[in-house]
N, C-alpha and C. Protein backbone atom coordinates (compact mmCIF):
# COMPACT_ATOMS: atom_id res chain seq x y z
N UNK A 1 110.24 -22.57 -98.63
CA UNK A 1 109.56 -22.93 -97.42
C UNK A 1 109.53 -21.78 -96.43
N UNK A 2 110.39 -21.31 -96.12
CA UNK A 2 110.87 -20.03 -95.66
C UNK A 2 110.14 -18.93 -95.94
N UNK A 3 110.00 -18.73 -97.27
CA UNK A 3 108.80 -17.37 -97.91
C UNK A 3 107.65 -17.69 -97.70
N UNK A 4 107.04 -19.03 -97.35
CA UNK A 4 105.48 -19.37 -97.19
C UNK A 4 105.12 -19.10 -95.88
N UNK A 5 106.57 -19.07 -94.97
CA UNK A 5 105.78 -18.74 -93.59
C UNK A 5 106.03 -17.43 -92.94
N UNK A 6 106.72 -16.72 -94.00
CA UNK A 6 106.98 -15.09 -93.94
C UNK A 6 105.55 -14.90 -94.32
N UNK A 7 104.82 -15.58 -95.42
CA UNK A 7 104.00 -14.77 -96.27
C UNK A 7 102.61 -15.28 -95.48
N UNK A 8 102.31 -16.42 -94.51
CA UNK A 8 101.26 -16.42 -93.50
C UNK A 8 101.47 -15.62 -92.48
N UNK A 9 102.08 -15.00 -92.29
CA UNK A 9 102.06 -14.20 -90.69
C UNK A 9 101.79 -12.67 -91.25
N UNK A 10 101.88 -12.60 -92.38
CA UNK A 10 101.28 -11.00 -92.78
C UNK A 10 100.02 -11.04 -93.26
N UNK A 11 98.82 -10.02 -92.34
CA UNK A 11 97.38 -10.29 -92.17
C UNK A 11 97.33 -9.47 -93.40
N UNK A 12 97.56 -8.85 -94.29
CA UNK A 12 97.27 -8.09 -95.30
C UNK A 12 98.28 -8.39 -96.42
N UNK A 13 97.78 -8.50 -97.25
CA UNK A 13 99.05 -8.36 -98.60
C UNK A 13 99.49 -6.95 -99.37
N UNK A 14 100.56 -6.91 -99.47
CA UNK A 14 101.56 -6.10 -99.75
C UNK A 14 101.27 -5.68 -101.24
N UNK A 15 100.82 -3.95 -101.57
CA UNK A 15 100.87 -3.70 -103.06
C UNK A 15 102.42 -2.88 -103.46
N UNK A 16 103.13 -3.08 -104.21
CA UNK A 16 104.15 -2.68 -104.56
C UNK A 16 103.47 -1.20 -104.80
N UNK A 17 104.57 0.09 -104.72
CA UNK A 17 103.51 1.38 -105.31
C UNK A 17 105.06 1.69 -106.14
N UNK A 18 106.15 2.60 -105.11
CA UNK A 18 107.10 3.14 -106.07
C UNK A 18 106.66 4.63 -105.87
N UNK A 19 106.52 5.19 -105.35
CA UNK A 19 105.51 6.46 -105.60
C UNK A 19 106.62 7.21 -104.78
N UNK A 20 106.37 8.81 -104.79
CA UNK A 20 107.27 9.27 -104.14
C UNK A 20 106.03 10.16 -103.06
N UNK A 21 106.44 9.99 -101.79
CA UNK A 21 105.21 10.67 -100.70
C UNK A 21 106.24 11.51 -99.90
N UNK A 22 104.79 12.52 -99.29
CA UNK A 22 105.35 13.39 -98.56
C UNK A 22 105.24 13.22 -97.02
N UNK A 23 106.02 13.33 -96.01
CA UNK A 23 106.18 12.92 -94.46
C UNK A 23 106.11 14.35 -93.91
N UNK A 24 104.76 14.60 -92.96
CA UNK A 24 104.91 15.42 -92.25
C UNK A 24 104.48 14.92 -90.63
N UNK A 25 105.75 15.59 -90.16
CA UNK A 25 105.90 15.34 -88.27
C UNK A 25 105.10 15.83 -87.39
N UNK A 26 104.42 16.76 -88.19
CA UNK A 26 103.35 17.99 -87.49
C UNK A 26 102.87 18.59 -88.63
N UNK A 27 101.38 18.84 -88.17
CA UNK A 27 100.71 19.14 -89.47
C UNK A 27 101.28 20.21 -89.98
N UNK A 28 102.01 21.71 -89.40
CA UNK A 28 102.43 22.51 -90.18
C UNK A 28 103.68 22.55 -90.28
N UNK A 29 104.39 21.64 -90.07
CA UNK A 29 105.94 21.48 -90.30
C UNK A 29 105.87 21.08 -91.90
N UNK A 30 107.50 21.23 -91.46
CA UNK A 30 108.34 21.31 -93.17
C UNK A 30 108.33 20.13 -93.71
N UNK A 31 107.80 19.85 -95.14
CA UNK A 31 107.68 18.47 -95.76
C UNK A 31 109.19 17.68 -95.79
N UNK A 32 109.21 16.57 -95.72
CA UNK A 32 109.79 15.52 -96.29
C UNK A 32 109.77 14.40 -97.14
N UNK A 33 110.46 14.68 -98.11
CA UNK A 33 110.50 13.24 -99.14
C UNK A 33 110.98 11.72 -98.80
N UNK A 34 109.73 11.10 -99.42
CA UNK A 34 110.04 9.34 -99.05
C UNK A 34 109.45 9.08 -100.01
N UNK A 35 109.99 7.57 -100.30
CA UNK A 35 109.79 6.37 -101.27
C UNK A 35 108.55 6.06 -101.03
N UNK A 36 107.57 5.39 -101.23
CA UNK A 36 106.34 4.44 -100.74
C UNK A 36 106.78 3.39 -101.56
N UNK A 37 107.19 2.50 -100.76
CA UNK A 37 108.25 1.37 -101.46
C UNK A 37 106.51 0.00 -101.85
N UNK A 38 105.71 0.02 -100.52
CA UNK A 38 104.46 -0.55 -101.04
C UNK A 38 103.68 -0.65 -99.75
N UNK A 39 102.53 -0.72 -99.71
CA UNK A 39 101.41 -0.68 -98.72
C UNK A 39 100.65 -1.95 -98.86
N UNK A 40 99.88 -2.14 -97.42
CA UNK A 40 98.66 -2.94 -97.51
C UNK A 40 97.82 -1.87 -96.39
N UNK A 41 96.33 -3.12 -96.07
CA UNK A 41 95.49 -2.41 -95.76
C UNK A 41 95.73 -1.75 -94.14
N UNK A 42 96.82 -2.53 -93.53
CA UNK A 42 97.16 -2.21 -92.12
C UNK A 42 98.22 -1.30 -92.29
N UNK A 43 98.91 -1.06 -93.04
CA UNK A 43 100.16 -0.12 -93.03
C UNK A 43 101.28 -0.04 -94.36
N UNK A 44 102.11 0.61 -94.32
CA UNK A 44 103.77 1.30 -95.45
C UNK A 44 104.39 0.44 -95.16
N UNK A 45 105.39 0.61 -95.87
CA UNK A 45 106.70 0.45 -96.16
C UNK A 45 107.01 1.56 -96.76
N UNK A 46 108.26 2.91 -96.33
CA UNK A 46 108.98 3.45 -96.88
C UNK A 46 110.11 3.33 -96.82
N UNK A 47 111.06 4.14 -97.45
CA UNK A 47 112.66 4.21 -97.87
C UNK A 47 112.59 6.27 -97.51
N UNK A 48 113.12 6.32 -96.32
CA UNK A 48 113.80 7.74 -96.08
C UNK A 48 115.14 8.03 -96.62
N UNK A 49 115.68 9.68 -96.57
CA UNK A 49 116.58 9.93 -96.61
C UNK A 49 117.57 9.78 -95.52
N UNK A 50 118.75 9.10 -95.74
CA UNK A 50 119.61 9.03 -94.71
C UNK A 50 120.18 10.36 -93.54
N UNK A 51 119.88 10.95 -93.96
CA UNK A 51 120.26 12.53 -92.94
C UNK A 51 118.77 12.71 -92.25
N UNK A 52 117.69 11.60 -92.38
CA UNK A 52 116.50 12.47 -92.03
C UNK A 52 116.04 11.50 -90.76
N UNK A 53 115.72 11.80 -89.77
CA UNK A 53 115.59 11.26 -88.37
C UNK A 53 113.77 11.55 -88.34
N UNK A 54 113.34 10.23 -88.47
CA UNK A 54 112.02 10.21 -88.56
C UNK A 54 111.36 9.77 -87.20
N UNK A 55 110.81 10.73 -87.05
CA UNK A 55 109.77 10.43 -85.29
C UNK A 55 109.13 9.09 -85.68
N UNK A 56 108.54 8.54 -83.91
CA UNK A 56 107.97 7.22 -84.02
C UNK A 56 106.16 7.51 -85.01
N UNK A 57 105.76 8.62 -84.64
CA UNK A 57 104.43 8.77 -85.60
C UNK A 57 104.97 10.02 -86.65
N UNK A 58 103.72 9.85 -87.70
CA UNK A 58 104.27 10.86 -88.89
C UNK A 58 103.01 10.66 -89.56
N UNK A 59 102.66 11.96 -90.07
CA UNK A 59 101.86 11.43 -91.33
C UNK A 59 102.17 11.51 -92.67
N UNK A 60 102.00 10.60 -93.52
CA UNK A 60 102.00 10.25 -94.84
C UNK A 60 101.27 11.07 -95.89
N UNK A 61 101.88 11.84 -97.01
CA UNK A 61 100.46 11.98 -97.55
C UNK A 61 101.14 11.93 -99.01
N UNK A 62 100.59 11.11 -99.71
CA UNK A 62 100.66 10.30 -101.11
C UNK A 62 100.42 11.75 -101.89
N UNK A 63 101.17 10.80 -103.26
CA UNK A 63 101.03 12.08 -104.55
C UNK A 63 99.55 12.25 -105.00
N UNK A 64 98.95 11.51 -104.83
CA UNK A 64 97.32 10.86 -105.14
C UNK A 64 95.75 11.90 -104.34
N UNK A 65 96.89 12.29 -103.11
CA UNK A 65 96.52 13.50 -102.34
C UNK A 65 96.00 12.99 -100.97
N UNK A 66 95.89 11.35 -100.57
CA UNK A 66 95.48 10.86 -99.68
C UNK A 66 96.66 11.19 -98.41
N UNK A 67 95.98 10.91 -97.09
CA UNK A 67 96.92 10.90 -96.14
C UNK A 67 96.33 10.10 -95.01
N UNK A 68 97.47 9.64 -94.57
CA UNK A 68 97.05 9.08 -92.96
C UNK A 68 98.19 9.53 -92.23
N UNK A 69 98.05 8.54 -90.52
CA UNK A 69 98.80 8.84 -89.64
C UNK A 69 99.44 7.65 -89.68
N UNK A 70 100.47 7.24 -89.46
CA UNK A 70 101.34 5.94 -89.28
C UNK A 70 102.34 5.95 -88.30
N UNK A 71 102.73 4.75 -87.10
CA UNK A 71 103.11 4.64 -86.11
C UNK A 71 104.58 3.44 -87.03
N UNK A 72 105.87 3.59 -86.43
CA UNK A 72 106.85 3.22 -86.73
C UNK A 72 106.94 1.88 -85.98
N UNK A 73 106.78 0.68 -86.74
CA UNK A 73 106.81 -0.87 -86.12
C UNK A 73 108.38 -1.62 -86.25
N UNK A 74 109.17 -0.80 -87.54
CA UNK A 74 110.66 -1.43 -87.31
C UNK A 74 111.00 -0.28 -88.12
N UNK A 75 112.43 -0.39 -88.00
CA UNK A 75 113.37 0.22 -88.86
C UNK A 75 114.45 -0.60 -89.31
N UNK A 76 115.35 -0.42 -90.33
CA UNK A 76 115.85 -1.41 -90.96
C UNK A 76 117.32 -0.50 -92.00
N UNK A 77 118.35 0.64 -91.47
CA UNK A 77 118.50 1.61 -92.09
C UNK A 77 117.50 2.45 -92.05
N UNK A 78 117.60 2.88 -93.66
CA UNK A 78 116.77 3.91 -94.25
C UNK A 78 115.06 3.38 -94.87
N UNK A 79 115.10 1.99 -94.16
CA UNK A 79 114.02 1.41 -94.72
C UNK A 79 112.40 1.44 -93.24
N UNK A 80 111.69 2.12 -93.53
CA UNK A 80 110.76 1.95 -92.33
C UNK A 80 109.61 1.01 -92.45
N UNK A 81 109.21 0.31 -91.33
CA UNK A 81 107.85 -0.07 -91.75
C UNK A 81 106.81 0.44 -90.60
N UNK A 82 105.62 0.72 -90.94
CA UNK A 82 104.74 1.70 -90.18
C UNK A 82 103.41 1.40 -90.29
N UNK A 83 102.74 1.04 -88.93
CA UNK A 83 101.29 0.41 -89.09
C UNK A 83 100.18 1.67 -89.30
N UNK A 84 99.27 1.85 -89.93
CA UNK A 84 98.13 2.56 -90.21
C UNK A 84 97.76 2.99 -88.88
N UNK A 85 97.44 4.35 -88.72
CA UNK A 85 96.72 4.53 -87.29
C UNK A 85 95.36 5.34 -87.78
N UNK A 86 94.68 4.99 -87.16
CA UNK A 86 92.87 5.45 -88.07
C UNK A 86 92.71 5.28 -89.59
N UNK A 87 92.13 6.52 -90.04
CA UNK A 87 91.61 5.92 -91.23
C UNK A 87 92.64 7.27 -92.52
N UNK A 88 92.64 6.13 -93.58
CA UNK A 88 93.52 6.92 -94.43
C UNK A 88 91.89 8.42 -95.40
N UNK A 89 92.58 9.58 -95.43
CA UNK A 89 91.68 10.81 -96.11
C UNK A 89 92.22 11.48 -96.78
N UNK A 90 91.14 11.89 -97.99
CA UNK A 90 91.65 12.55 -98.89
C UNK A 90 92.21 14.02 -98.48
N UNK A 91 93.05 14.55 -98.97
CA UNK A 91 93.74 16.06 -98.38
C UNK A 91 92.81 16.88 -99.35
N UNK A 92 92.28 17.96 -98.36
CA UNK A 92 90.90 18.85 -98.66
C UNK A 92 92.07 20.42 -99.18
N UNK A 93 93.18 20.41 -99.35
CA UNK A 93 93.95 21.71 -99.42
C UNK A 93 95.46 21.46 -100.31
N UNK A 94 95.63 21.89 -101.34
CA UNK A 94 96.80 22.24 -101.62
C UNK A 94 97.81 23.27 -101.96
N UNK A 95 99.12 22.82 -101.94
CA UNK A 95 99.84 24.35 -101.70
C UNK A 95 100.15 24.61 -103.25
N UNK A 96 99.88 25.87 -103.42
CA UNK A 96 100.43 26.54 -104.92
C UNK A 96 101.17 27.49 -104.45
N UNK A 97 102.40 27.85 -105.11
CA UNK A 97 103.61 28.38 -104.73
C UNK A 97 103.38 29.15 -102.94
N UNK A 98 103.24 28.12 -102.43
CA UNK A 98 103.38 28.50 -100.79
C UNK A 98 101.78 28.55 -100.24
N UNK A 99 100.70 28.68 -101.14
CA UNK A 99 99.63 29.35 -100.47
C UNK A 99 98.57 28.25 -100.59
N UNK A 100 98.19 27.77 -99.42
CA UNK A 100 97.16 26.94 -99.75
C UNK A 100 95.51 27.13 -99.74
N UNK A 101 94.73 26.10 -100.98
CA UNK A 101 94.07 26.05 -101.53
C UNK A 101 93.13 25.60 -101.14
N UNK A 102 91.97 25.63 -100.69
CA UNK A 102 90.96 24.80 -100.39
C UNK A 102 89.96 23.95 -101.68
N UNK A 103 90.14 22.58 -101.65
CA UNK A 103 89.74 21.84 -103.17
C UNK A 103 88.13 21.56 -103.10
N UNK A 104 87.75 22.03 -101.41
CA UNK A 104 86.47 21.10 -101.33
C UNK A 104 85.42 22.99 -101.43
């Protein structure tokens, strides 16, 4: 009874992923590793590292190469949850041993 009215008050449903994503605080700051424990269409769920002090915004950017911006709605430990802010985009650049690439 309990899980049915957890599971009406969330406007989006939840995809499990498992994936491992990268957290950056500023676009040219130093990456960080996180879980993507699972998403819907409004926002994450990740799992940080415990030594790692995550600002209230951050952006996300998946192994898949997508990224958005996400705003911090709870914390829970090492567990975050974080609403979508604009629109999620594909990353136009990647790094090969330090030097990045332009894909487009």
């Amino acid at each position: 009874m309990i899980w049915e009215t957890l599971k009406e008050q969330r406007r989006t449903l939840r995809r499990p992923i498992g994936h491992i994503g990268t957290i950056l605080t500023e676009p040219d700051a130093r990456p960080h590793y996180c879980i993507v424990m699972d998403d819907s269409d409004g926002g994450v769920r990740i799992s940080i590292p415990h030594d790692f002090e995550l600002p209230d915004k951050f952006i996300l950017r998946r192994y898949s190469g997508r990224e958005a911006r996400y705003k911090v709605v709870w914390r829970k430990g090492h567990l975050i949850g974080a609403q979508l802010i604009g629109k999620r985009r594909e990353q136009t650049t990647h790094s090969v041993g330090g030097a990045a690439m332009n894909t487009k």
